[in-house]
PDB file of N, CA and C in Angstrom:
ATOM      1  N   UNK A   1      50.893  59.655 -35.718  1.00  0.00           N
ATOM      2  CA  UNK A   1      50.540  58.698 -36.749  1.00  0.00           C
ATOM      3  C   UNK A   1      51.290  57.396 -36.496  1.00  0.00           C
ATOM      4  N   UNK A   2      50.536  56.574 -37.145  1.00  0.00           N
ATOM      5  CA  UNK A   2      51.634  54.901 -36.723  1.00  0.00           C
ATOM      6  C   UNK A   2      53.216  54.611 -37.265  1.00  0.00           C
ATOM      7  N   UNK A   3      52.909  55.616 -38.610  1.00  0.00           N
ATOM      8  CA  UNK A   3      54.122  55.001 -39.048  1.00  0.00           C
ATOM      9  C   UNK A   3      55.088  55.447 -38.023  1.00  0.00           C
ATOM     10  N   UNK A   4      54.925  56.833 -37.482  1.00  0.00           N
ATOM     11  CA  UNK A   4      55.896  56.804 -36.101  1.00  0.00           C
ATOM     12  C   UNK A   4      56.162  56.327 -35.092  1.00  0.00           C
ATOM     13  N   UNK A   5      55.435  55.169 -34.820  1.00  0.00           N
ATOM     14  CA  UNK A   5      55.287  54.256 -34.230  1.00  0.00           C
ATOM     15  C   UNK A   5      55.882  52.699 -34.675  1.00  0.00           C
ATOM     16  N   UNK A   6      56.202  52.565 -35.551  1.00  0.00           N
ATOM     17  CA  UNK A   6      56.768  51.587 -36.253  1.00  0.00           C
ATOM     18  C   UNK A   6      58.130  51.880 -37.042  1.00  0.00           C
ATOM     19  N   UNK A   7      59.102  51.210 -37.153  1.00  0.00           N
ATOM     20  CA  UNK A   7      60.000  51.761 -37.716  1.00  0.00           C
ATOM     21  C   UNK A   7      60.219  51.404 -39.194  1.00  0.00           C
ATOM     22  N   UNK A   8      61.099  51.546 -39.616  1.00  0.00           N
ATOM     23  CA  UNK A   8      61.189  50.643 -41.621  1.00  0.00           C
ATOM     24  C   UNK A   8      61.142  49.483 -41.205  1.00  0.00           C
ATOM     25  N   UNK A   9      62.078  49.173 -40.210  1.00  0.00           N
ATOM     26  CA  UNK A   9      62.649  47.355 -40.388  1.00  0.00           C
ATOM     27  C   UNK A   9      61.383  47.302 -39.751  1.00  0.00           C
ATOM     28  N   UNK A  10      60.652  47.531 -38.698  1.00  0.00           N
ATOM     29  CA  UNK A  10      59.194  46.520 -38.176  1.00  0.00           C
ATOM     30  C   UNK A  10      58.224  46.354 -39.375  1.00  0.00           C
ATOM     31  N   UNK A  11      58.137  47.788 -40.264  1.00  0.00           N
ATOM     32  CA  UNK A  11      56.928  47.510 -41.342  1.00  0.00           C
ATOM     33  C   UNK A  11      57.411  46.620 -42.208  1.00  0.00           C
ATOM     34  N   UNK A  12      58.778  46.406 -42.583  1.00  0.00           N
ATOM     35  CA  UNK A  12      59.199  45.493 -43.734  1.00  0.00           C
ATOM     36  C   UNK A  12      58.964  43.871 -42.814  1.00  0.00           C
ATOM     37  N   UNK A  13      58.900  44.010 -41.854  1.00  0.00           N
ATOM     38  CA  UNK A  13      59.150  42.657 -41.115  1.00  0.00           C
ATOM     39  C   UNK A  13      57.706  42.061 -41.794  1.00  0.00           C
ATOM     40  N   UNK A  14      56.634  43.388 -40.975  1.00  0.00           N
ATOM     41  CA  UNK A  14      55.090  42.584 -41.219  1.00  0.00           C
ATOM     42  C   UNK A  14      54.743  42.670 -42.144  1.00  0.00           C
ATOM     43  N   UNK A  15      54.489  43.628 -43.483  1.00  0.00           N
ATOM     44  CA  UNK A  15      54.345  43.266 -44.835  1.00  0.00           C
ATOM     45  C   UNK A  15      55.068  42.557 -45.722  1.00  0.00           C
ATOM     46  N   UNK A  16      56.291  41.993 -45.072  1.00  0.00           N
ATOM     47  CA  UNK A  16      56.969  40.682 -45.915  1.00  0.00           C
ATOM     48  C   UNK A  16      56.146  39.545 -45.285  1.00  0.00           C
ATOM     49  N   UNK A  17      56.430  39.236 -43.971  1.00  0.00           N
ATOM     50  CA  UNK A  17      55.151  37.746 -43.628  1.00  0.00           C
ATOM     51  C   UNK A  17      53.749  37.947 -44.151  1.00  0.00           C
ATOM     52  N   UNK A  18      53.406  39.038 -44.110  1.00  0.00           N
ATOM     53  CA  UNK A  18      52.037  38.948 -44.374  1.00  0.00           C
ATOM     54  C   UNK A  18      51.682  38.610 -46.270  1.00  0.00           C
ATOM     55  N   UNK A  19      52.987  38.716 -46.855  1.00  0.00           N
ATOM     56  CA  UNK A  19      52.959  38.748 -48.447  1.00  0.00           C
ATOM     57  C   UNK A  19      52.524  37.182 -48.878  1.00  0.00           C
ATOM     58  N   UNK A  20      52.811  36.166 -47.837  1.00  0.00           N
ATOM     59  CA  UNK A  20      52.778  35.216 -47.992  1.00  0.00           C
ATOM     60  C   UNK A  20      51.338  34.636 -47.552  1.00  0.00           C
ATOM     61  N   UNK A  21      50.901  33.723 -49.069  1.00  0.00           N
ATOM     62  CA  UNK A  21      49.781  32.944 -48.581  1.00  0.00           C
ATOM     63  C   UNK A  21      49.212  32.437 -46.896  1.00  0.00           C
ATOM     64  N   UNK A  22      50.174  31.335 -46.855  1.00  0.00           N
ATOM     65  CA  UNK A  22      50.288  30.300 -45.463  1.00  0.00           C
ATOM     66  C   UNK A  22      50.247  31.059 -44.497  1.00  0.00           C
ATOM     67  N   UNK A  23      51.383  32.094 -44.288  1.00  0.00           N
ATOM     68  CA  UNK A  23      51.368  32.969 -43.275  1.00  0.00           C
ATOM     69  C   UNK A  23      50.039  34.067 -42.821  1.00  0.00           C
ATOM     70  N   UNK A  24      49.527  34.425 -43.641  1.00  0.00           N
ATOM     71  CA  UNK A  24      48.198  35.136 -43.381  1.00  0.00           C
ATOM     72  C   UNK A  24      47.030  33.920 -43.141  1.00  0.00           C
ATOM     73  N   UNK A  25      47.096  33.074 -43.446  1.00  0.00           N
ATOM     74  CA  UNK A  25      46.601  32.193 -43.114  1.00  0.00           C
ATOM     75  C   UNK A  25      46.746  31.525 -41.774  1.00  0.00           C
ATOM     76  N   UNK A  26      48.153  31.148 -41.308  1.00  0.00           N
ATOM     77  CA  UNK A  26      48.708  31.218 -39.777  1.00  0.00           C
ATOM     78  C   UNK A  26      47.874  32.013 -39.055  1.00  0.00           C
ATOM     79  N   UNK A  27      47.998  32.804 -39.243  1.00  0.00           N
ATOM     80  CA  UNK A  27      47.503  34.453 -38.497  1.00  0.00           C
ATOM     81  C   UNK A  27      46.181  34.254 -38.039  1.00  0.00           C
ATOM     82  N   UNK A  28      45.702  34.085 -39.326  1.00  0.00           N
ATOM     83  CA  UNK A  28      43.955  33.888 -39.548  1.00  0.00           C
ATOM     84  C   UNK A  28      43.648  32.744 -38.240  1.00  0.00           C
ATOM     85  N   UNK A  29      43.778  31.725 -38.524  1.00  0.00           N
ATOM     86  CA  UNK A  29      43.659  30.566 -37.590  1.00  0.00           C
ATOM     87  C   UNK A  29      44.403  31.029 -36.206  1.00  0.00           C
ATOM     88  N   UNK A  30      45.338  31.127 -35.670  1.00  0.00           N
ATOM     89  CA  UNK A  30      45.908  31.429 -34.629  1.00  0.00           C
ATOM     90  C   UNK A  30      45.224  33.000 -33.903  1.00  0.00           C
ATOM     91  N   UNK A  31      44.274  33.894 -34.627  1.00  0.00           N
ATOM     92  CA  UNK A  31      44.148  35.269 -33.990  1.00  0.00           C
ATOM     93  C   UNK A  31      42.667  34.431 -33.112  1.00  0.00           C
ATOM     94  N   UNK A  32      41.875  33.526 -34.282  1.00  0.00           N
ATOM     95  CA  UNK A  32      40.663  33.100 -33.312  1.00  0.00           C
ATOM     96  C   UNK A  32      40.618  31.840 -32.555  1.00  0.00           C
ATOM     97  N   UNK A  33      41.982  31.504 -32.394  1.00  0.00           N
ATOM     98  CA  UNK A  33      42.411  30.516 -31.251  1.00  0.00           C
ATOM     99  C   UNK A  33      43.774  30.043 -31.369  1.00  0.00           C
ATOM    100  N   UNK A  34      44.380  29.803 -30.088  1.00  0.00           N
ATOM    101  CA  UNK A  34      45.688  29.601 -30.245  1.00  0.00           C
ATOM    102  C   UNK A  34      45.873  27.822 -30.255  1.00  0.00           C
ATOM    103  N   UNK A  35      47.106  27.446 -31.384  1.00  0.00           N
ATOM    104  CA  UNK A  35      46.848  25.871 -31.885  1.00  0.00           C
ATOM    105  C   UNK A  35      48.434  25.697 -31.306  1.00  0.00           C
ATOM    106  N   UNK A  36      48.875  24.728 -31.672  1.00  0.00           N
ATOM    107  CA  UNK A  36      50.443  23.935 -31.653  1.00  0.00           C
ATOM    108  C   UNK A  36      50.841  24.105 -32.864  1.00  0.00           C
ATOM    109  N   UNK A  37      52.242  24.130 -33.448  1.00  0.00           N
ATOM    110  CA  UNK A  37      52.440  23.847 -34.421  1.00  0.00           C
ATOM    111  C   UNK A  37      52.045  22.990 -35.151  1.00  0.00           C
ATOM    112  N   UNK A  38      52.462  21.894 -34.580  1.00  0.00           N
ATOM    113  CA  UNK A  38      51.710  20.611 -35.043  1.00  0.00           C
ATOM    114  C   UNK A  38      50.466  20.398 -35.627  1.00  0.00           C
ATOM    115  N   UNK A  39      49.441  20.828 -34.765  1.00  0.00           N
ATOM    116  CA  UNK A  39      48.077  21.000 -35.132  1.00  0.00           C
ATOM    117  C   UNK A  39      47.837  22.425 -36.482  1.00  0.00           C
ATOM    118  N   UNK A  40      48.999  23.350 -36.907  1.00  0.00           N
ATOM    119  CA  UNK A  40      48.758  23.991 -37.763  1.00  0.00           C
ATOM    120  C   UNK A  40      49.324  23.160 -38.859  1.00  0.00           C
ATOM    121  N   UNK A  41      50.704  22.700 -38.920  1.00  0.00           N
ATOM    122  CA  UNK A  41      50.996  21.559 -39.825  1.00  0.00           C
ATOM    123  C   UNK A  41      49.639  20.824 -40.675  1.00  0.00           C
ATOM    124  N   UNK A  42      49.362  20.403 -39.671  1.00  0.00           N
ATOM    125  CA  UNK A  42      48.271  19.521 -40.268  1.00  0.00           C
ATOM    126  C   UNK A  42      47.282  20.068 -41.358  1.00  0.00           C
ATOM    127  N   UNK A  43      47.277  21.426 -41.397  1.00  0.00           N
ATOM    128  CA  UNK A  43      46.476  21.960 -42.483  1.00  0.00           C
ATOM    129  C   UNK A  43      47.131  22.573 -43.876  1.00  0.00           C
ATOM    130  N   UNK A  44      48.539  21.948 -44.081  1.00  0.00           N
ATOM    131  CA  UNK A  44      49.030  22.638 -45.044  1.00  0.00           C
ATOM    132  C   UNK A  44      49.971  21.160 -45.927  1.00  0.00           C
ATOM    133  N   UNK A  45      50.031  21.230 -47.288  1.00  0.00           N
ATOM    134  CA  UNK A  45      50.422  20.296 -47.876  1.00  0.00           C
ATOM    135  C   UNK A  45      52.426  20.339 -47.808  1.00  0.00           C
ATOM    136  N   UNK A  46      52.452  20.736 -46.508  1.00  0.00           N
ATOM    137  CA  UNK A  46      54.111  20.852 -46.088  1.00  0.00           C
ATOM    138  C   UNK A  46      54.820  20.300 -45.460  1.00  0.00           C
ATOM    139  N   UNK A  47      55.887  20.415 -44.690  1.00  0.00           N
ATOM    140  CA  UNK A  47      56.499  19.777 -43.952  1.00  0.00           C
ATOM    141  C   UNK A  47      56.049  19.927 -42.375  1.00  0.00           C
ATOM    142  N   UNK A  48      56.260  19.560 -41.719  1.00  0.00           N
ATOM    143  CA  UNK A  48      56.178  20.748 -39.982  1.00  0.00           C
ATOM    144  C   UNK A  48      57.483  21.536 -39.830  1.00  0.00           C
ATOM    145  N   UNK A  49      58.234  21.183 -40.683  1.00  0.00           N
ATOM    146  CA  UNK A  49      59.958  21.795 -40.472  1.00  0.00           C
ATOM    147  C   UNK A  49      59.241  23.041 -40.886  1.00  0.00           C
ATOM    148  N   UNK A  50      58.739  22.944 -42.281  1.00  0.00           N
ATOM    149  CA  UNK A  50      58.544  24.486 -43.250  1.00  0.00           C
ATOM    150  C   UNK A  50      57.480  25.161 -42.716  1.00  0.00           C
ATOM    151  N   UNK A  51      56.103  24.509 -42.203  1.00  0.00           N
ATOM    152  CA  UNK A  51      55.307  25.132 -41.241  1.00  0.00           C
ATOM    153  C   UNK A  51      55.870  25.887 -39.816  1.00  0.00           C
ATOM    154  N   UNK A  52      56.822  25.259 -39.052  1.00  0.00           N
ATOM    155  CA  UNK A  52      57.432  26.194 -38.298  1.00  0.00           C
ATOM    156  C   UNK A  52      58.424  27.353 -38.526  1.00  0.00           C
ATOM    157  N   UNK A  53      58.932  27.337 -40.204  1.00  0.00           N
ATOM    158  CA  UNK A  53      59.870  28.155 -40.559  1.00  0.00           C
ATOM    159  C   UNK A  53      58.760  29.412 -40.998  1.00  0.00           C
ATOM    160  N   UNK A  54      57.326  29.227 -41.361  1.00  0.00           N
ATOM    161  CA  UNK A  54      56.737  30.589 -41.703  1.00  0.00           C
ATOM    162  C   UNK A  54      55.982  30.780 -40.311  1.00  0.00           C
ATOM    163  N   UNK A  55      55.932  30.294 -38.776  1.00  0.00           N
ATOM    164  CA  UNK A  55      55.716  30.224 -37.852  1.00  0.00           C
ATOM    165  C   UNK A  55      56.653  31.696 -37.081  1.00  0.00           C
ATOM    166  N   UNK A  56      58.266  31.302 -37.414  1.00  0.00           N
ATOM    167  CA  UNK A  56      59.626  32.225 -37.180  1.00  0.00           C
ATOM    168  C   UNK A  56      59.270  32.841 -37.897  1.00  0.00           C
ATOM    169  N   UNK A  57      58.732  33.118 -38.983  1.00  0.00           N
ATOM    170  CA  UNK A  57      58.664  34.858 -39.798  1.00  0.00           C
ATOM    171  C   UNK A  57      58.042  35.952 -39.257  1.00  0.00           C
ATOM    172  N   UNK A  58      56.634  35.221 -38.973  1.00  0.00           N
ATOM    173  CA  UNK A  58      55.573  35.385 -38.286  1.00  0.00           C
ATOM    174  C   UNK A  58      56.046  36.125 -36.722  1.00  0.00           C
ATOM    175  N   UNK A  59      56.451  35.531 -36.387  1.00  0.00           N
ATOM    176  CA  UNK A  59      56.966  35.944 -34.613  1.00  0.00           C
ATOM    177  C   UNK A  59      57.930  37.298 -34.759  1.00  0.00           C
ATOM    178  N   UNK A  60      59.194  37.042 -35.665  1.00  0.00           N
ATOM    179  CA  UNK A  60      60.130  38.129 -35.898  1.00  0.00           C
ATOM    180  C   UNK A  60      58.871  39.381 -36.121  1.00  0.00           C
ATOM    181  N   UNK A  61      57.766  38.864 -36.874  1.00  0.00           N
ATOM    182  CA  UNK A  61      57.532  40.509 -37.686  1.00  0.00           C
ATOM    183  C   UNK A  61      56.250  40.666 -36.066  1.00  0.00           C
ATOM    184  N   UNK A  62      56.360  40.174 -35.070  1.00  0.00           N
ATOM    185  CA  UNK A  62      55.477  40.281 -33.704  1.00  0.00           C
ATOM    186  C   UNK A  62      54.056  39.956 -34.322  1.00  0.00           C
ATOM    187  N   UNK A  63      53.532  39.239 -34.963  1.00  0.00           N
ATOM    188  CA  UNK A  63      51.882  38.917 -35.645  1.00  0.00           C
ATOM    189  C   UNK A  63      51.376  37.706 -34.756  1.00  0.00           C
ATOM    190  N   UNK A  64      52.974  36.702 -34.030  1.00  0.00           N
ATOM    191  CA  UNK A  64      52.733  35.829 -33.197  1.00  0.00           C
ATOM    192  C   UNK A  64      53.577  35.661 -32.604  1.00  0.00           C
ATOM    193  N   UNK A  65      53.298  35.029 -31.007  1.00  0.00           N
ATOM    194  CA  UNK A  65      54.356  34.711 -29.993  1.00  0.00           C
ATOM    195  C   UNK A  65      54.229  33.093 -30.152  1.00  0.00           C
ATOM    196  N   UNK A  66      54.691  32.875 -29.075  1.00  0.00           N
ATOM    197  CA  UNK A  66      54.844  31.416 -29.282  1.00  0.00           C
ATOM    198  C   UNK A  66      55.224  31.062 -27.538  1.00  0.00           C
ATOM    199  N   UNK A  67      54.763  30.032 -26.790  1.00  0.00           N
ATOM    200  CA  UNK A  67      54.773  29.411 -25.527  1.00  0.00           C
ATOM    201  C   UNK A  67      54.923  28.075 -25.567  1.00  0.00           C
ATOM    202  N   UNK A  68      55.886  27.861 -24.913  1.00  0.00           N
ATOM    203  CA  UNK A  68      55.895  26.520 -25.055  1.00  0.00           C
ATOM    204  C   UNK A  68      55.243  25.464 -24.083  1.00  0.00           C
ATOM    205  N   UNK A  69      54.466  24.814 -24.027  1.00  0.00           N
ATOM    206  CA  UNK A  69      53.694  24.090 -22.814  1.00  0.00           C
ATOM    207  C   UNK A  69      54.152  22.584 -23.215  1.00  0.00           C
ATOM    208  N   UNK A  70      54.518  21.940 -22.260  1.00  0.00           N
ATOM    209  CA  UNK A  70      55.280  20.593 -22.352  1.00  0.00           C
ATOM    210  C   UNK A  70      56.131  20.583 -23.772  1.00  0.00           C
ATOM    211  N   UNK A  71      55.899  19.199 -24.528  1.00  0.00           N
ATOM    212  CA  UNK A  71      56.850  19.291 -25.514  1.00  0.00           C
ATOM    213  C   UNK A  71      56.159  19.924 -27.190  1.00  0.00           C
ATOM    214  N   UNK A  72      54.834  20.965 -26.580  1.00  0.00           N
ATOM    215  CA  UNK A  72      54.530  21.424 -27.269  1.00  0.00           C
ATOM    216  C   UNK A  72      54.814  23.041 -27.595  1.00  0.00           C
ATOM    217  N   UNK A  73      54.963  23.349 -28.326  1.00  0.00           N
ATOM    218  CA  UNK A  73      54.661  25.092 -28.902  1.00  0.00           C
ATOM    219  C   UNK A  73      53.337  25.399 -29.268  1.00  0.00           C
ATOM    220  N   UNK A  74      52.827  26.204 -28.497  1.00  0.00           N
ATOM    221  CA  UNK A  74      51.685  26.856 -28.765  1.00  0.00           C
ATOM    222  C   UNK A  74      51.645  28.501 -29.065  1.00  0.00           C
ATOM    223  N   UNK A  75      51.001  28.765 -30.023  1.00  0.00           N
ATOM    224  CA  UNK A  75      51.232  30.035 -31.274  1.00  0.00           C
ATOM    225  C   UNK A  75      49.681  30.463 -31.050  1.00  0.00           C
ATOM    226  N   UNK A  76      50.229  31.653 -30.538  1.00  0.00           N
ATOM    227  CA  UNK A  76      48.909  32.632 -30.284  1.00  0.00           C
ATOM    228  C   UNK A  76      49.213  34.022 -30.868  1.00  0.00           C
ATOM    229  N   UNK A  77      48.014  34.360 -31.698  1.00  0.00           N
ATOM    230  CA  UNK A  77      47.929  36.073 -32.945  1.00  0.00           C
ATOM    231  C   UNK A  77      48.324  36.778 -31.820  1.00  0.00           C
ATOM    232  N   UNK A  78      48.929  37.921 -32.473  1.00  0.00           N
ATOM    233  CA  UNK A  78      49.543  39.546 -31.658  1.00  0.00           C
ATOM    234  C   UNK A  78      48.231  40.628 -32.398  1.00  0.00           C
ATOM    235  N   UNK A  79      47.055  40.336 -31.667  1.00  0.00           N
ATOM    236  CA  UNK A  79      46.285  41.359 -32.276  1.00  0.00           C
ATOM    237  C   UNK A  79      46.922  42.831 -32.585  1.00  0.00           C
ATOM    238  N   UNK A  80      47.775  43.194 -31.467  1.00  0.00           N
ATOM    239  CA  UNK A  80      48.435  44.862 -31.364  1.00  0.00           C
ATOM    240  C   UNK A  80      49.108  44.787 -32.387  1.00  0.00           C
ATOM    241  N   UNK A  81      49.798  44.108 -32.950  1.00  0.00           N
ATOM    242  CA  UNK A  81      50.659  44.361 -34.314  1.00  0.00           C
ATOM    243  C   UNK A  81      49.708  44.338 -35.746  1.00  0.00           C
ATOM    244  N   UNK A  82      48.557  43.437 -35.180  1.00  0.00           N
ATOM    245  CA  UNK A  82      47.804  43.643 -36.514  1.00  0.00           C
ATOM    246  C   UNK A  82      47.306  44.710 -36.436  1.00  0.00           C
ATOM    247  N   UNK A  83      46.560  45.766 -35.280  1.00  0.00           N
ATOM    248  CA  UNK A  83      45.947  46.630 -35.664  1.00  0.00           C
ATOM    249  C   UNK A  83      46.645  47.826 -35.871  1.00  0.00           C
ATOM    250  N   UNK A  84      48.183  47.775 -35.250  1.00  0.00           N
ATOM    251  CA  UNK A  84      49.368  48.583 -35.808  1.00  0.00           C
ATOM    252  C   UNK A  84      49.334  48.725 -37.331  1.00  0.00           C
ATOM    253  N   UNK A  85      49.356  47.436 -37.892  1.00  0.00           N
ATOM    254  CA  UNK A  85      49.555  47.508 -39.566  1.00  0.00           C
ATOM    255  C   UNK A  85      47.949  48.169 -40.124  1.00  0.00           C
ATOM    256  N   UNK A  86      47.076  47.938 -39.541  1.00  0.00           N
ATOM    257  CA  UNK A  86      45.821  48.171 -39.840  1.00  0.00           C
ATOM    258  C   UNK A  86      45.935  49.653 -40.035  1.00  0.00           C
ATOM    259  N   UNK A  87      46.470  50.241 -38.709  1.00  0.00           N
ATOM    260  CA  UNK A  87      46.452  51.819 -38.903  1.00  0.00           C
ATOM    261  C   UNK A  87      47.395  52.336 -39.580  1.00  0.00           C
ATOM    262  N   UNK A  88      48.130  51.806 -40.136  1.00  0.00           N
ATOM    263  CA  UNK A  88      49.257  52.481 -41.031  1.00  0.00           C
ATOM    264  C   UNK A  88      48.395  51.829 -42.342  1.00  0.00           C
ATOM    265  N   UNK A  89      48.185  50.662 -42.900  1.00  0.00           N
ATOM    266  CA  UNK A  89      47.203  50.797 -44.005  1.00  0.00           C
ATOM    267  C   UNK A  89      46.264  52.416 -43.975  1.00  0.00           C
ATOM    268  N   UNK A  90      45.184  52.248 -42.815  1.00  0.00           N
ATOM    269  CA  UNK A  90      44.839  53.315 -43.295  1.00  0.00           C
ATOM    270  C   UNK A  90      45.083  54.756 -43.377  1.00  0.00           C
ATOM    271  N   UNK A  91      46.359  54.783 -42.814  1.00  0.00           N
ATOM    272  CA  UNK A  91      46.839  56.243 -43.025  1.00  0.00           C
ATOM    273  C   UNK A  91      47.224  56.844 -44.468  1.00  0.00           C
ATOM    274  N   UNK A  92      47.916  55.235 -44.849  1.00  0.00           N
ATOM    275  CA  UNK A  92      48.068  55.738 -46.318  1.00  0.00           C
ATOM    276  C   UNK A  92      46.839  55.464 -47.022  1.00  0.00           C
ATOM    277  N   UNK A  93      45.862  55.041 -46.504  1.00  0.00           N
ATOM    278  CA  UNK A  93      44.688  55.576 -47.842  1.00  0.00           C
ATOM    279  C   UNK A  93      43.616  56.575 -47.483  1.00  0.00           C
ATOM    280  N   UNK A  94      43.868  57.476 -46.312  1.00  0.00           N
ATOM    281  CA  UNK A  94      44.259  58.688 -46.179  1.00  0.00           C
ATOM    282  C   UNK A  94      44.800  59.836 -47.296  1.00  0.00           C
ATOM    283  N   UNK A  95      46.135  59.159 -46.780  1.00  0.00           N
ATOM    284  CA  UNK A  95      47.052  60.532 -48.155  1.00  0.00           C
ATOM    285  C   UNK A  95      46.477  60.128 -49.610  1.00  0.00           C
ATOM    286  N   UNK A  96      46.095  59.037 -50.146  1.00  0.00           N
ATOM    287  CA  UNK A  96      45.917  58.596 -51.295  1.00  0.00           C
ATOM    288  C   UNK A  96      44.160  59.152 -51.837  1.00  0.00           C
ATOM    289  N   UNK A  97      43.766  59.202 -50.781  1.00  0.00           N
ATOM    290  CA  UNK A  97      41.716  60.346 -50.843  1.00  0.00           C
ATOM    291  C   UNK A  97      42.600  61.291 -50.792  1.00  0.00           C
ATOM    292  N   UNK A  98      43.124  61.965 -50.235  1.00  0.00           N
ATOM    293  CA  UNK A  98      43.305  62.968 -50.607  1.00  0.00           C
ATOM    294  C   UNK A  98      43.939  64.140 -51.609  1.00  0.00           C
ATOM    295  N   UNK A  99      45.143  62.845 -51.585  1.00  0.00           N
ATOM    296  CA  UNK A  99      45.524  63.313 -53.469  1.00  0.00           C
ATOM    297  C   UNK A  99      44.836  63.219 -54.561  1.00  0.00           C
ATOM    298  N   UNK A 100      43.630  61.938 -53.664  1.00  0.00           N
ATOM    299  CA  UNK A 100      42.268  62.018 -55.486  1.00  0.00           C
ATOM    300  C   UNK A 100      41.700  63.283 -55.227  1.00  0.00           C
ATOM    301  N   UNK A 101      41.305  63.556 -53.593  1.00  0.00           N
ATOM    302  CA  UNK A 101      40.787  64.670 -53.760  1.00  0.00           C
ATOM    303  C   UNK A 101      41.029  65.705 -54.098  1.00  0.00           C
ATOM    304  N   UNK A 102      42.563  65.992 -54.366  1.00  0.00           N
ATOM    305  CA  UNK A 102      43.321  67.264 -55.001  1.00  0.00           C
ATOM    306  C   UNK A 102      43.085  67.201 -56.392  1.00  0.00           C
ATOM    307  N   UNK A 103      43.029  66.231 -56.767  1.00  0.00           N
ATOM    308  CA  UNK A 103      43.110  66.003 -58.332  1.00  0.00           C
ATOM    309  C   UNK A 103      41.633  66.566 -58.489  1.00  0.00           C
ATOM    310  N   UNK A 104      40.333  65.531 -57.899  1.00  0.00           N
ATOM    311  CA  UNK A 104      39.382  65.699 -58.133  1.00  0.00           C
ATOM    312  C   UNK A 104      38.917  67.415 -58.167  1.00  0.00           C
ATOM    313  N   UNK A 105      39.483  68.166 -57.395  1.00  0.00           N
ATOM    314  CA  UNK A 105      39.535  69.522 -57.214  1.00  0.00           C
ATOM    315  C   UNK A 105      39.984  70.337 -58.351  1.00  0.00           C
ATOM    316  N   UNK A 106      41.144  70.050 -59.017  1.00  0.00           N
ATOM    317  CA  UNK A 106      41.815  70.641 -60.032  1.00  0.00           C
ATOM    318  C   UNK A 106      40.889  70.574 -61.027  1.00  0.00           C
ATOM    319  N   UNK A 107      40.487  69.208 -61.610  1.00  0.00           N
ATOM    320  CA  UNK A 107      39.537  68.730 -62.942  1.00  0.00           C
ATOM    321  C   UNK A 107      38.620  69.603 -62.804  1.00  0.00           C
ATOM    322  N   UNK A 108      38.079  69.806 -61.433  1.00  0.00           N
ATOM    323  CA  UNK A 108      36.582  70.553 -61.654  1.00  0.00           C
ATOM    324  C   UNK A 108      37.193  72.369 -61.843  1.00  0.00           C
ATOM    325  N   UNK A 109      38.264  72.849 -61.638  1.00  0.00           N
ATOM    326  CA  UNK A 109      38.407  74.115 -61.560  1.00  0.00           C
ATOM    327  C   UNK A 109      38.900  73.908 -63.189  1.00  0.00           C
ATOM    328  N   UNK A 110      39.217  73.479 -64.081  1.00  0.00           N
ATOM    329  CA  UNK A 110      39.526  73.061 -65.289  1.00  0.00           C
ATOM    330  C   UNK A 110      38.527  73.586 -66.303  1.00  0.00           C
ATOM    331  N   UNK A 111      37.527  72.290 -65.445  1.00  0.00           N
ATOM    332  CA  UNK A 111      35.902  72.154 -66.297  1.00  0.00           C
ATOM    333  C   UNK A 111      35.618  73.677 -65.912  1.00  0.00           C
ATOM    334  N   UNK A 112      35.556  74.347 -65.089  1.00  0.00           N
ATOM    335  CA  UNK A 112      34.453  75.596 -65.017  1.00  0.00           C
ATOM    336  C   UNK A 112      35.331  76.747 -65.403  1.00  0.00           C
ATOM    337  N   UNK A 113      37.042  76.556 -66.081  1.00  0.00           N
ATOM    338  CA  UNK A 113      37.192  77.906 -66.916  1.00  0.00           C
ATOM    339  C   UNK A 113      37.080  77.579 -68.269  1.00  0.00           C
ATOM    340  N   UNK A 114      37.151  76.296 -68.608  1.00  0.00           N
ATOM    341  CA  UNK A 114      36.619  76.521 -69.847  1.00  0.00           C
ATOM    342  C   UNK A 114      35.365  76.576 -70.299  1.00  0.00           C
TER     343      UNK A 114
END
């Protein structure tokens, strides 16, 4: 399963960046092409200081790398970490059908002794 594959501190890394508006938004834009900081700046009512500070969240939790080409940074999505989190989402809604389905099981053995 993934979560064995991931440890606490990696899942807390990517469901803390990902909690954030801008940053899933980063993601979004950067998974279907890779931009500059700069050029992501430009789409947010922020600084470029604070656009590169949810840029570093982003990278720590691996959702993006970052290359630097001349005196630019260019930020390209970590598909593998998204579909890491993807499969640990659905593992737990996995266990979560299936505890409805326990429940759902009980109610009906309920309904048919009384």
């Amino acid at each position: 399963m993934v979560v064995d594959t991931l440890s606490d501190a990696e899942v807390d890394r990517i469901f803390h960046a990902l909690a954030d508006a801008t940053r899933r938004d980063i993601v979004t834009r950067v998974i279907h092409r890779e931009q500059s900081v700069s050029m992501l700046a430009q789409h947010y009512a922020m600084s470029f200081a604070a656009v590169q500070k949810h840029v570093v969240v982003l990278e720590r939790a691996a959702l993006v790398t970052k290359e630097r080409r001349g005196r630019e940074q260019i930020v390209h999505g970590d598909r593998a970490t998204l579909r890491k989190a993807a499969r640990l989402l659905d593992a737990y809604e996995e266990i979560w059908r299936l505890r409805a389905q326990s429940i759902d099981e009980i109610l009906a053995e309920d309904i048919r002794e009384e």
